[in-house]
Each structure stands twice: as C-alpha cells, then as structure tokens.
Protein backbone atom coordinates (compact mmCIF):
# COMPACT_ATOMS: atom_id res chain seq x y z
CA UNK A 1 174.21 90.27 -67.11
CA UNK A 2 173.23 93.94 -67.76
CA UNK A 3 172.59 96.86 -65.46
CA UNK A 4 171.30 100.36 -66.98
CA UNK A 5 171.61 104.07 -66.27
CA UNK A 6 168.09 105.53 -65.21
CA UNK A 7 167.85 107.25 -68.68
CA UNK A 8 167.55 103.48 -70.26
CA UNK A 9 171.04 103.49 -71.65
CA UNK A 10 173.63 100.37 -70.76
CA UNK A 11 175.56 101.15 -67.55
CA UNK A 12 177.20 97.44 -67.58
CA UNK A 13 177.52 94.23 -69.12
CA UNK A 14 179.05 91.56 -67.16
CA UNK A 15 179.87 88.13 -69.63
CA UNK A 16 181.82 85.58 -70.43
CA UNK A 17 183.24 85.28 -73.49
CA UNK A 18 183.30 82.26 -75.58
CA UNK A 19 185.90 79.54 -75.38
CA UNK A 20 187.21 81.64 -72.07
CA UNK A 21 187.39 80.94 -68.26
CA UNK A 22 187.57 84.37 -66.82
CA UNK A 23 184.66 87.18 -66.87
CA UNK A 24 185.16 90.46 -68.32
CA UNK A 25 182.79 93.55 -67.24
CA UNK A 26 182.48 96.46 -70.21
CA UNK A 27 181.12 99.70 -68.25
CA UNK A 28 179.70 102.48 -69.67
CA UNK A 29 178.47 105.94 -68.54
CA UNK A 30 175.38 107.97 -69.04
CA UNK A 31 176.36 108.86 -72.41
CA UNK A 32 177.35 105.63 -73.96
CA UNK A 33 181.19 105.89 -73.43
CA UNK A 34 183.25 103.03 -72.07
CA UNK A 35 184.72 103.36 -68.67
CA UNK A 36 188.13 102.18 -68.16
CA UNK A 37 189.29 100.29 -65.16
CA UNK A 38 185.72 100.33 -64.10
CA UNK A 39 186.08 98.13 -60.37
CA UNK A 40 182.40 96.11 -59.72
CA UNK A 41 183.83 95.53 -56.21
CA UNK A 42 186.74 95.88 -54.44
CA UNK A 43 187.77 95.51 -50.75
CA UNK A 44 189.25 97.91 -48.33
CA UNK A 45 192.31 97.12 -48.16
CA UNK A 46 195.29 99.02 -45.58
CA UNK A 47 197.77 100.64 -47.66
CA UNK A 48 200.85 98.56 -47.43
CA UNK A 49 199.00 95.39 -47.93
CA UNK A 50 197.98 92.96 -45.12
CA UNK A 51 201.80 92.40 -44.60
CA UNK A 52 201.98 96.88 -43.90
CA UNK A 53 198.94 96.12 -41.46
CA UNK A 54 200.28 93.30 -39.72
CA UNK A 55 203.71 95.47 -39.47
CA UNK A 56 201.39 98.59 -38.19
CA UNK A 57 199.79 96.31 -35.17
CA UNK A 58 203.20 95.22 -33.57
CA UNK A 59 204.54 98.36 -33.92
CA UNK A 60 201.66 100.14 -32.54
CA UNK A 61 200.28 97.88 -29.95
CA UNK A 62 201.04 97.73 -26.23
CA UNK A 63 202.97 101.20 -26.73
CA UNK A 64 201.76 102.45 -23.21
CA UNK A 65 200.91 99.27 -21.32
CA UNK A 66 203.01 97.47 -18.94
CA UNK A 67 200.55 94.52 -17.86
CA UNK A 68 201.55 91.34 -15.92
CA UNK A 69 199.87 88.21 -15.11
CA UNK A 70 200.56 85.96 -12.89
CA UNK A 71 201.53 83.54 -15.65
CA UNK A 72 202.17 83.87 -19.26
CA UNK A 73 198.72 84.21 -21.00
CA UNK A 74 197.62 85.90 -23.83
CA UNK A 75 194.50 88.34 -23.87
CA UNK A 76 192.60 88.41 -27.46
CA UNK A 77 190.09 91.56 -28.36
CA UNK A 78 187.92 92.21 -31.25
CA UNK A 79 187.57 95.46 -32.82
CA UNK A 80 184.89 96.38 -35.15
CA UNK A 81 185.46 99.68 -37.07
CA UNK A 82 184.45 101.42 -40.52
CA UNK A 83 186.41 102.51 -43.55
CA UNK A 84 184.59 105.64 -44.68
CA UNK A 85 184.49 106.50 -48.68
CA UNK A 86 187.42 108.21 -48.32
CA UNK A 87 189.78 105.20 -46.16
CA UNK A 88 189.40 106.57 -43.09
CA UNK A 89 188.95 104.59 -39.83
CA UNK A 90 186.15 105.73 -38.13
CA UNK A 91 183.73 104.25 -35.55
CA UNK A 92 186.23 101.93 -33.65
CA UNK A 93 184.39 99.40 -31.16
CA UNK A 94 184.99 96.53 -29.08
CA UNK A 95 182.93 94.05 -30.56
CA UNK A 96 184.43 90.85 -27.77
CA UNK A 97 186.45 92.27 -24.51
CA UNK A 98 189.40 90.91 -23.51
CA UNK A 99 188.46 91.53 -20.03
CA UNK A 100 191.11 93.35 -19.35
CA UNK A 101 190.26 97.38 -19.77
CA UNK A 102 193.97 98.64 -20.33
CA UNK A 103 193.99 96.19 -23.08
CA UNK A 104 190.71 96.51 -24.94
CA UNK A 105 191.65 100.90 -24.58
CA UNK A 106 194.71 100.29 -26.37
CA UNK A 107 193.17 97.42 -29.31
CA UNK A 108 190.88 100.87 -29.79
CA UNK A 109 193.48 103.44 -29.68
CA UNK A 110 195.70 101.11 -32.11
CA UNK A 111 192.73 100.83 -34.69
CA UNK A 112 191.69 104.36 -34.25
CA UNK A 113 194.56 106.18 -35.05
CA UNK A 114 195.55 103.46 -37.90
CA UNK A 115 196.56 105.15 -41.28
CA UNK A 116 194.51 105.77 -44.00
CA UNK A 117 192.82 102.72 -46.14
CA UNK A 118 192.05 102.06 -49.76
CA UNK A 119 188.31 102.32 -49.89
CA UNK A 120 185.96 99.30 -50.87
CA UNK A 121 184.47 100.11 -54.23
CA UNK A 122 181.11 98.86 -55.48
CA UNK A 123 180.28 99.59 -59.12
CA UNK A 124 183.41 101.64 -59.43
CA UNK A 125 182.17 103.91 -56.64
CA UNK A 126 183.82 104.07 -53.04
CA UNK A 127 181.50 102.51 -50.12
CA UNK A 128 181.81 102.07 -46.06
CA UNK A 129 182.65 98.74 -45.09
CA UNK A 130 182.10 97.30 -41.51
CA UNK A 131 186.36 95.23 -40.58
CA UNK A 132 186.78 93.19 -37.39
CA UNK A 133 190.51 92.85 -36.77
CA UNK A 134 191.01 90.43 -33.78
CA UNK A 135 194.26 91.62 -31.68
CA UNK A 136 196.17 89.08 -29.62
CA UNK A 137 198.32 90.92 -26.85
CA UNK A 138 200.94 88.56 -24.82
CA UNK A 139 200.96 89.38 -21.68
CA UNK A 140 204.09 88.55 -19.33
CA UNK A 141 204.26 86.38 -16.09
CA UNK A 142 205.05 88.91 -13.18
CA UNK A 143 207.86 87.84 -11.24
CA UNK A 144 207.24 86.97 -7.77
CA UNK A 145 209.08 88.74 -5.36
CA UNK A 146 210.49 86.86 -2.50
C-alpha cells in the first residue's frame, strides 16, 4: 500500500516482505527522506500503563464520599472523555448514571483531574480520541441503629 505527499512524492509504503509474517511501514517526508520510528497508529494510552491507571482510580476514587446503602451494592458509572493532541483529559461526561449524583460527581472529578496521557497517533501525528472508562464504586451496608 502507498500513500503520497500532495507534491506527488511517496509519503508511505506499507508491505510485507517476502517469506515474512509481520508488516513493515517505510515513511518518508516531503523531501524523500526516511522517517524513523514513524507510528501509523497508536492508542492513548495513561502513562504508567493500564496497571498506573487502574492504581490512579482506587487511589483517587470515593476520596470525599461517605455513601451507605441499605445493603451492600455496588453502583457502576460510565465516563466518556477526550485525550487532546497533547494527553490531556478534557471533556469528561457521564455517558450511563449510576443514579446516584454524589457518585457519578466524583467518577467525573476522578477522570477530570486524571494525569496526563500519551496521545493516540495516526500517521505519526498526535490525534483526539473519544475513552469510556466504566467505574465500579462499592458502596457499604449502613448499619441499622437500634
């Protein structure tokens, strides 16, 4: 596969070589040089890895809140958010309530003051990317006084 610069000249060439399993993808810029390291498409991805995000949201979530229920349940929230060109978190959501206000404030104040990201690259340039990270918050049985 080829793509090309607007002045006509190869931009890149996507192939497979012979006798091989894995793709290789030669870029070049508007003057004909190879780019190295040239990323067709990458994910965001939370610095620390998904095991640093994970860590993040139990650290970070249910800081303020001091909900009970009258028995043990769980409440689960989806937040949609964007990481901007530069891996910020921006735009933060609720995409599916838990019902519960105090909750779905703090899924929103948890995402929103996340750290930075590594962008998502497409044709080794940053891009925004649309995340949904679903939050599950356990929620304790009140006692019952007698």
């Amino acid at each position: 596969m080829y793509h090309y610069h607007p002045n006509g000249k190869l931009a890149v060439h996507y192939y497979v070589p012979d006798n091989k399993k894995e793709a290789v993808t030669e870029a070049y810029d508007e003057e004909g040089n190879k780019i190295k390291n040239y990323i067709v498409t990458r994910d965001a991805e939370p610095k620390g890895g998904q095991k640093g995000w994970e860590a993040y949201l139990r650290k970070n979530m249910g800081k303020e809140l001091d909900m009970k229920d009258e028995k043990n349940n769980n409440a689960n929230v989806q937040v949609q958010f964007i990481v901007d060109e530069n891996g910020s978190v921006i735009k933060s959501k609720i995409l599916k309530s838990s019902g519960i206000k105090e909750i779905d404030r703090d899924a929103l104040r948890v995402i929103s003051e996340s750290p930075e990201w590594s962008p998502a690259i497409a044709f080794n340039n940053p891009i925004k990317v649309i995340r949904i990270q679903s939050i599950t918050y356990n929620l304790e049985a009140a006692k019952k006084s007698k």
